[in-house]
C-alpha atoms as a PDB file:
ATOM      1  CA  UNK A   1       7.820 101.428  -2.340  1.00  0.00           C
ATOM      2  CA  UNK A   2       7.828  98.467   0.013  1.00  0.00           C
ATOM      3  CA  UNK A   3       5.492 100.634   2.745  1.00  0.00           C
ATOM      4  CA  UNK A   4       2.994  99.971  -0.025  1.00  0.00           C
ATOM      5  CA  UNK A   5       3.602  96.538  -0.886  1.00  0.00           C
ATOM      6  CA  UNK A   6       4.005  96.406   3.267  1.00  0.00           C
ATOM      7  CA  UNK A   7       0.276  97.725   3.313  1.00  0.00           C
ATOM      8  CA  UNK A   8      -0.949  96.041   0.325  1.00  0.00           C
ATOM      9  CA  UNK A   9      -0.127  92.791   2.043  1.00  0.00           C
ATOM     10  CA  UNK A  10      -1.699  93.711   5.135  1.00  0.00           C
ATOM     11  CA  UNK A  11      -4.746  94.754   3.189  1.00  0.00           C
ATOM     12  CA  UNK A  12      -5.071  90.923   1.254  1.00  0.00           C
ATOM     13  CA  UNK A  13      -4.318  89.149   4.774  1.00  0.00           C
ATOM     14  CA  UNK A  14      -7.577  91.265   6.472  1.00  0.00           C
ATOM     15  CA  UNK A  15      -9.258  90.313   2.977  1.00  0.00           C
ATOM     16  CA  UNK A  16      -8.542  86.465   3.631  1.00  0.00           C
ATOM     17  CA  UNK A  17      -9.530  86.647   7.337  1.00  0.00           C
ATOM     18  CA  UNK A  18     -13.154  88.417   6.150  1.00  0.00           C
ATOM     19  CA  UNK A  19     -13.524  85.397   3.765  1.00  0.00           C
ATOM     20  CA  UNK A  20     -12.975  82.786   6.144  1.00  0.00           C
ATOM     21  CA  UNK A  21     -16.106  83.946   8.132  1.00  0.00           C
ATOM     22  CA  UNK A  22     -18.711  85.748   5.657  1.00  0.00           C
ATOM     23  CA  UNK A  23     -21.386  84.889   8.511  1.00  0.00           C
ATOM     24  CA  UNK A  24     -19.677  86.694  10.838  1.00  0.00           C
ATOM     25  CA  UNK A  25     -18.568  90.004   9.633  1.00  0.00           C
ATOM     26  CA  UNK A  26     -19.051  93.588  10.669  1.00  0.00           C
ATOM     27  CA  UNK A  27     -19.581  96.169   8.422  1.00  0.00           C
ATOM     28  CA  UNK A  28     -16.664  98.383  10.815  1.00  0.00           C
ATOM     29  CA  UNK A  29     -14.325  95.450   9.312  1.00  0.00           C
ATOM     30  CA  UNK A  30     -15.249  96.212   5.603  1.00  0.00           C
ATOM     31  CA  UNK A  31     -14.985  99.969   5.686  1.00  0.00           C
ATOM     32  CA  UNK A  32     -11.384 100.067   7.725  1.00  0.00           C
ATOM     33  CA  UNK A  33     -10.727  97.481   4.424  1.00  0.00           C
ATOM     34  CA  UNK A  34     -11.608 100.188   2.100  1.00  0.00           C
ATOM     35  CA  UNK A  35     -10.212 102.912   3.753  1.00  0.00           C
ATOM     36  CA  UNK A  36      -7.190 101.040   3.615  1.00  0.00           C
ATOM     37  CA  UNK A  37      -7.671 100.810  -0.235  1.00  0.00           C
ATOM     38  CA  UNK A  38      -7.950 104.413  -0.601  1.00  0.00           C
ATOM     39  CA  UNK A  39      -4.339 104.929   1.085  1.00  0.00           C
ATOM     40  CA  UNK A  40      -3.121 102.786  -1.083  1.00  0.00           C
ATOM     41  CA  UNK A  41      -3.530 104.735  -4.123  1.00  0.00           C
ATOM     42  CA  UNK A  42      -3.553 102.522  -6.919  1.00  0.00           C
ATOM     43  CA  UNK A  43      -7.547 102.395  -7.733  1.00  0.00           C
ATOM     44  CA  UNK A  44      -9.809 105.778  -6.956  1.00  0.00           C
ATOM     45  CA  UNK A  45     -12.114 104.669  -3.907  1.00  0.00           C
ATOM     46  CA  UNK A  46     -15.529 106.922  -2.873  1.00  0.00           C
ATOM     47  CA  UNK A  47     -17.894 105.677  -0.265  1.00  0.00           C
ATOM     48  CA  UNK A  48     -21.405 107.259  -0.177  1.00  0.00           C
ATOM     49  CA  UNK A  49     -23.621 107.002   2.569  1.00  0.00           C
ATOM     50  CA  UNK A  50     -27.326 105.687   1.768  1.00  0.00           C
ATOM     51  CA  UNK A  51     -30.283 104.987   4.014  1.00  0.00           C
ATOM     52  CA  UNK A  52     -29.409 101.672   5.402  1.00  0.00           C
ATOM     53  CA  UNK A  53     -25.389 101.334   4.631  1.00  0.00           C
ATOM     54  CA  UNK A  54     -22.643 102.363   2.157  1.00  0.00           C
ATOM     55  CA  UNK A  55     -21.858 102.526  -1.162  1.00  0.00           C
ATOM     56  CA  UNK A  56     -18.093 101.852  -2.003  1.00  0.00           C
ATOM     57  CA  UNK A  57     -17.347 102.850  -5.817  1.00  0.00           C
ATOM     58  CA  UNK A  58     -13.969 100.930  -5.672  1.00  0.00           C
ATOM     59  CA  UNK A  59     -12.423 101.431  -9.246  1.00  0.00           C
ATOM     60  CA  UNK A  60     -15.051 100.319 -11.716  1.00  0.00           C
ATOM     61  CA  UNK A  61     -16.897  98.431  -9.225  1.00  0.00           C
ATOM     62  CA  UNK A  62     -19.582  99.205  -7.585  1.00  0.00           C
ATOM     63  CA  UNK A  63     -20.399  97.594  -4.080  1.00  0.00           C
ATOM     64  CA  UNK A  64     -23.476  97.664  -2.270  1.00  0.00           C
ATOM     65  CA  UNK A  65     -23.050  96.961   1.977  1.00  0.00           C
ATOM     66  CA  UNK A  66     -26.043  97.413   4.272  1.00  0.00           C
ATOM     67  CA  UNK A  67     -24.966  97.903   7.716  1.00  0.00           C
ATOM     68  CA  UNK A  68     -26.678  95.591  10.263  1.00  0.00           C
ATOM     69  CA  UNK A  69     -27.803  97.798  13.629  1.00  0.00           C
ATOM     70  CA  UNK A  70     -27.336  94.371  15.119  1.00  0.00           C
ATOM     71  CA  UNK A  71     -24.676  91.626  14.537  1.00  0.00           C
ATOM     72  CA  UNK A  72     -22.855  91.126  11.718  1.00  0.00           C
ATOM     73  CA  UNK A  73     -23.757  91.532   7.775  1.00  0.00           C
ATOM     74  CA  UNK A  74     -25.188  89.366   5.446  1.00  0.00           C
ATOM     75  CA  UNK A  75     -23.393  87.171   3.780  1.00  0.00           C
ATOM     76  CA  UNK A  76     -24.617  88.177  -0.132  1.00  0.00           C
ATOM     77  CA  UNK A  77     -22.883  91.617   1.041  1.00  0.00           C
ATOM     78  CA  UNK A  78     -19.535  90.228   2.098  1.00  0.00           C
ATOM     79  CA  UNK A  79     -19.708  88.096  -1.181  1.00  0.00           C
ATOM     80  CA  UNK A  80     -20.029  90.855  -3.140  1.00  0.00           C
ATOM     81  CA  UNK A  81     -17.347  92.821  -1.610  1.00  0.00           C
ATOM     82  CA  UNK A  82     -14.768  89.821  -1.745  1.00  0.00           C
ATOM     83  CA  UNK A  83     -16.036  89.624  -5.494  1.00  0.00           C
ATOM     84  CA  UNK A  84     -14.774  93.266  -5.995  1.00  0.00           C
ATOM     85  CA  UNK A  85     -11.330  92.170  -4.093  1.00  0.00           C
ATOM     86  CA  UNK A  86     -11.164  89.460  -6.853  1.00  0.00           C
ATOM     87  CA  UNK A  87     -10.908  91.744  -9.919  1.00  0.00           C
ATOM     88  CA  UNK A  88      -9.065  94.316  -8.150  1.00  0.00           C
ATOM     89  CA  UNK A  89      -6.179  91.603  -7.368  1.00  0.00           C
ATOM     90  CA  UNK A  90      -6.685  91.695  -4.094  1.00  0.00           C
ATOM     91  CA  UNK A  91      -7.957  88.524  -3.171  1.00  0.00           C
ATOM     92  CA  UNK A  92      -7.893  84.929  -4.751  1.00  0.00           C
ATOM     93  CA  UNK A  93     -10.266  82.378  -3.807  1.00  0.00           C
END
């Protein structure tokens, strides 16, 4: 029991760091996030690949991240994944 509040700790403090620099994130960053989520086992995670990026199904939410070839993502992605933390309870602005 307190490995997983342990992790689920870690997980909100990487969640925090990613939302103190949208401009700058990877997409690497984002999907060690969720595949921390998934160990955590308290919401059912799937990740699909598409052309350009990933889709996360995280609970009932569905996010949407394009990976960038080159630098980091763009910030409407990493907005829409920190939206997703916020209903999960995962993140408070």
């Amino acid at each position: 029991m307190a490995d997983a509040e342990a992790r689920r700790e870690r997980i909100q403090r990487s969640i925090a760091a990613l939302a103190q620099r949208p401009n700058a994130v990877q997409f690497d960053e984002v999907d060690r996030i969720v595949g921390q989520i998934k160990l955590l086992g308290e919401v059912m995670v799937v990740a699909r690949p598409t052309t350009h990026g990933y889709q996360y199904t995280i609970g009932t939410r569905i996010v949407r991240v394009k990976k960038n070839q080159r630098g980091p993502m763009k910030k409407c992605y990493v907005e829409d994944f920190l939206d997703a933390m916020i209903d999960l309870g995962l993140y408070e602005e």
